[in-house]
Protein backbone atom coordinates (compact mmCIF):
# COMPACT_ATOMS: atom_id res chain seq x y z
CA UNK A 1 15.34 -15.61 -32.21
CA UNK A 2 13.52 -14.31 -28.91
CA UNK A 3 12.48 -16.60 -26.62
CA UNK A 4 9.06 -16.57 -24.71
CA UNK A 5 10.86 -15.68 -21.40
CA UNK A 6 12.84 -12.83 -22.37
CA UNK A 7 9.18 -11.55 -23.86
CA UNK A 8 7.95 -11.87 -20.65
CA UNK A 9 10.56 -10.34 -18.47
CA UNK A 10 10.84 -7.48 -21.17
CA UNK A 11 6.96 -6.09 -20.18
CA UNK A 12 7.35 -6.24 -16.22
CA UNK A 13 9.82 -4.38 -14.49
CA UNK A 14 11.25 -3.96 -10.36
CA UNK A 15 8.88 -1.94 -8.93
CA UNK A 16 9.89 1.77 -8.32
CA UNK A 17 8.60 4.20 -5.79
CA UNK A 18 7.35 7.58 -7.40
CA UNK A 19 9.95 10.30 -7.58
CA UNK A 20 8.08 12.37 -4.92
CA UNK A 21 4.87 12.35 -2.53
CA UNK A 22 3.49 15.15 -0.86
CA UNK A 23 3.07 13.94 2.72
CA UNK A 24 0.59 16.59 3.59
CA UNK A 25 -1.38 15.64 0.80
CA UNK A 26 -0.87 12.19 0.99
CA UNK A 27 -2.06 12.25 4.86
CA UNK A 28 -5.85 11.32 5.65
CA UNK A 29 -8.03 8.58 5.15
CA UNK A 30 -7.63 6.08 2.54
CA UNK A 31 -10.02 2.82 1.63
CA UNK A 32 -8.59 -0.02 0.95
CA UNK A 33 -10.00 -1.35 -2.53
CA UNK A 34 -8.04 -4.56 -3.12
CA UNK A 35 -4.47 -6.36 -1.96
CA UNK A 36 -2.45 -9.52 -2.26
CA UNK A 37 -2.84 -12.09 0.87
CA UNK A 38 -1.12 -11.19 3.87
CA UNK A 39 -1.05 -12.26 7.06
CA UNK A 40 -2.09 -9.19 8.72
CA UNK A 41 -5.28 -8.99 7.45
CA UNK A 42 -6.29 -12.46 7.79
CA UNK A 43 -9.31 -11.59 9.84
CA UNK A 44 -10.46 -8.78 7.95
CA UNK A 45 -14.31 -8.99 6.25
CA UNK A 46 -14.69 -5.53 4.95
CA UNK A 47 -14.35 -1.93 5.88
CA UNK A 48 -10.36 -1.72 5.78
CA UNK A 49 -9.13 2.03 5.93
CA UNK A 50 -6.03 3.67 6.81
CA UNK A 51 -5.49 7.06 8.46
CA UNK A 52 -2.35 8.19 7.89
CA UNK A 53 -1.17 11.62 9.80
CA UNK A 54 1.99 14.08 9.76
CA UNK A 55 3.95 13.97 12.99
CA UNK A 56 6.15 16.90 14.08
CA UNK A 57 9.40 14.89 13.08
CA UNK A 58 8.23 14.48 9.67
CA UNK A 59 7.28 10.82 10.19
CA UNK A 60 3.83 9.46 9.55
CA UNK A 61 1.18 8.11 11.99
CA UNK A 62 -0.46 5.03 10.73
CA UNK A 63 -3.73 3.74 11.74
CA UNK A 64 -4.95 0.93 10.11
CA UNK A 65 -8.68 -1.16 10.59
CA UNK A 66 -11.09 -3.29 9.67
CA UNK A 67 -14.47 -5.22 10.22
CA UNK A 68 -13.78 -8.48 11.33
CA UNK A 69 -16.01 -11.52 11.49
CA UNK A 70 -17.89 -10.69 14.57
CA UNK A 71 -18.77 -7.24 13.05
CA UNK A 72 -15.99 -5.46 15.47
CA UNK A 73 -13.38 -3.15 14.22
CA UNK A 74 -10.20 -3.55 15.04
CA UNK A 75 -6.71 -1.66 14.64
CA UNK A 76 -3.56 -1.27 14.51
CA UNK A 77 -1.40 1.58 15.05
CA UNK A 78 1.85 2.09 13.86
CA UNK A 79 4.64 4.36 12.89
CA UNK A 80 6.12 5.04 8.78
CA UNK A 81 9.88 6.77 8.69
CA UNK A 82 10.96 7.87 5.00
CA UNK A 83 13.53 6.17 3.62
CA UNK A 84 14.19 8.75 0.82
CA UNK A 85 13.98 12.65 0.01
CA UNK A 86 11.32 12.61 -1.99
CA UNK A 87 8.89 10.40 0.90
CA UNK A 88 7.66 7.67 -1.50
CA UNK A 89 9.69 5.32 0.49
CA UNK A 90 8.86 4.24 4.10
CA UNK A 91 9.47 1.59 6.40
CA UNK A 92 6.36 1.26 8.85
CA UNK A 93 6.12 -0.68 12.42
CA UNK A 94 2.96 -1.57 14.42
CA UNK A 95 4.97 -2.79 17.40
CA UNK A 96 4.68 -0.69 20.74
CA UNK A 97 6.85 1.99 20.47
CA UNK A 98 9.45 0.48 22.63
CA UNK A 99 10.48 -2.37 20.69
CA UNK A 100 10.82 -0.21 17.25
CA UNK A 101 14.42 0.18 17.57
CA UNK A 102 14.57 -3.84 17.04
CA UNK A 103 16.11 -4.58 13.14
CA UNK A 104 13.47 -6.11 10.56
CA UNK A 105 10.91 -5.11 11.89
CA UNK A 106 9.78 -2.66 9.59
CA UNK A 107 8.15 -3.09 6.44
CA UNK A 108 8.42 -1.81 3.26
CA UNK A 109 5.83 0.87 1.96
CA UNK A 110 6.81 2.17 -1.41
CA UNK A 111 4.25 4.50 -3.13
CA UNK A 112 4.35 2.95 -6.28
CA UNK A 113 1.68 5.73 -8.46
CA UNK A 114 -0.46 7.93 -6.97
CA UNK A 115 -2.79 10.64 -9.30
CA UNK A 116 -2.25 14.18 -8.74
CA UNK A 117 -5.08 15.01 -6.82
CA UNK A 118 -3.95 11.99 -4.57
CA UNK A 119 -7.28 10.31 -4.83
CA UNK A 120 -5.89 6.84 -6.16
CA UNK A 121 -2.17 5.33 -4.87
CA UNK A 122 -0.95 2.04 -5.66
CA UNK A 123 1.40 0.93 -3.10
CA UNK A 124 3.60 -2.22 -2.82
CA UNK A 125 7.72 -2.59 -1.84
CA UNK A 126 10.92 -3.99 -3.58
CA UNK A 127 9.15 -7.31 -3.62
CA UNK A 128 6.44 -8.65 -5.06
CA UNK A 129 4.89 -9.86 -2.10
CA UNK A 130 2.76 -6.91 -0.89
CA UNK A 131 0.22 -4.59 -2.80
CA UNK A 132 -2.70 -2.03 -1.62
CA UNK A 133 -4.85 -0.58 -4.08
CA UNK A 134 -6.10 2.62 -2.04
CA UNK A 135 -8.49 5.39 -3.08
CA UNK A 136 -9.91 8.32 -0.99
CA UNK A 137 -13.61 7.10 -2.05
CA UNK A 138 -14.72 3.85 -0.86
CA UNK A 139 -15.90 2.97 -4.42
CA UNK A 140 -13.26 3.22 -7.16
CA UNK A 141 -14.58 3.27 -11.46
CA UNK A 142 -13.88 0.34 -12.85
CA UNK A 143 -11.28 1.89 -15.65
CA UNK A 144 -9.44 3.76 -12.80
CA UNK A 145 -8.96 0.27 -11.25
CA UNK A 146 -8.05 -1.55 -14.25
CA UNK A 147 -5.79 1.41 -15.24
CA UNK A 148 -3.83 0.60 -11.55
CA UNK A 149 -4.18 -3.21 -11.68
CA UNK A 150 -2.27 -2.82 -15.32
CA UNK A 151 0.58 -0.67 -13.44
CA UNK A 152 0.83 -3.58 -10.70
CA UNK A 153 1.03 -6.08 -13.22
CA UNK A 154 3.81 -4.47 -15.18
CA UNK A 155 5.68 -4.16 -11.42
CA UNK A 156 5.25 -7.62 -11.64
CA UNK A 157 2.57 -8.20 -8.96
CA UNK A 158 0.55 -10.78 -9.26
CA UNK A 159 -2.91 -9.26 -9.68
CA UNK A 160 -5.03 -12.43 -10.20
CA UNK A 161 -4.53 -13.15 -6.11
CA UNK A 162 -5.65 -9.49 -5.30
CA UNK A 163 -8.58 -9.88 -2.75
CA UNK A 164 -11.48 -6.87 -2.87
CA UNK A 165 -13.26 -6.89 0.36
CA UNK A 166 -16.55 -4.46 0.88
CA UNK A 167 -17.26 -1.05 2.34
């Protein structure tokens, strides 16, 4: 007999970086389509982008903004260091480069799918507690989106708290 639970646990799984990302292809600007609730972004309205960059030591610049209620942008800049050959693993700080040396304070960015053409990347960590849905375009097609909400749910993500915010 098979219980409802092991059903369950059976069709999600831990999520798991991609084998590899192309870090020069992966660099440039990226819109933010949906994500869980975080703290971070508590103040953003609309208009959240990233711009990530190669630096010369192989780690990745990280500028992230967004509209906030007033109709300002604001940012934050940060740093991502690979955590793995293959660069689908990084740990990224926004503190001021002096205080990035400090333990846990970097979080997890795993690139959980990402297309080919790197047009579309799903990205989340080893929990459950953080998920981007990013795409070069500010608009993403509705079966695209489904197609990475449906990856996200079988990483276990809770995709019914996902919050889409406008360009």
């Amino acid at each position: 007999m098979i219980s409802l639970s092991s059903t369950t646990q059976a069709e999600t799984a831990a999520p798991r970086a991609v084998d590899q990302v192309d870090i020069q292809k992966y660099a440039g600007k990226w819109y933010e389509i949906a994500h869980l609730p975080m703290y971070f972004q508590r103040k953003c309205v609309s208009n959240i982008t990233a711009q990530y960059s190669v630096n010369a030591d192989q780690t990745m610049g990280v500028l992230n903004s967004c509209r906030i209620a007033n109709r300002e942008m604001i940012s934050s800049e940060g740093i991502a260091y690979p955590q793995n050959e293959g660069n689908s693993k990084l740990k990224v700080s926004f503190l001021p480069p002096g205080l990035r040396w400090m333990p846990f304070t970097k979080g997890h960015y795993w690139v959980l799918r990402v297309d080919s053409e790197y047009k579309v990347a799903l990205v989340g960590g080893p929990s459950n507690k953080y998920l981007w849905i990013l795409s070069r375009e500010p608009q993403l097609d509705e079966a695209t989106y489904q197609s990475y909400l449906e990856t996200a749910k079988h990483y276990g993500y809770d995709i019914t708290k996902l919050i889409k915010l406008p360009h």
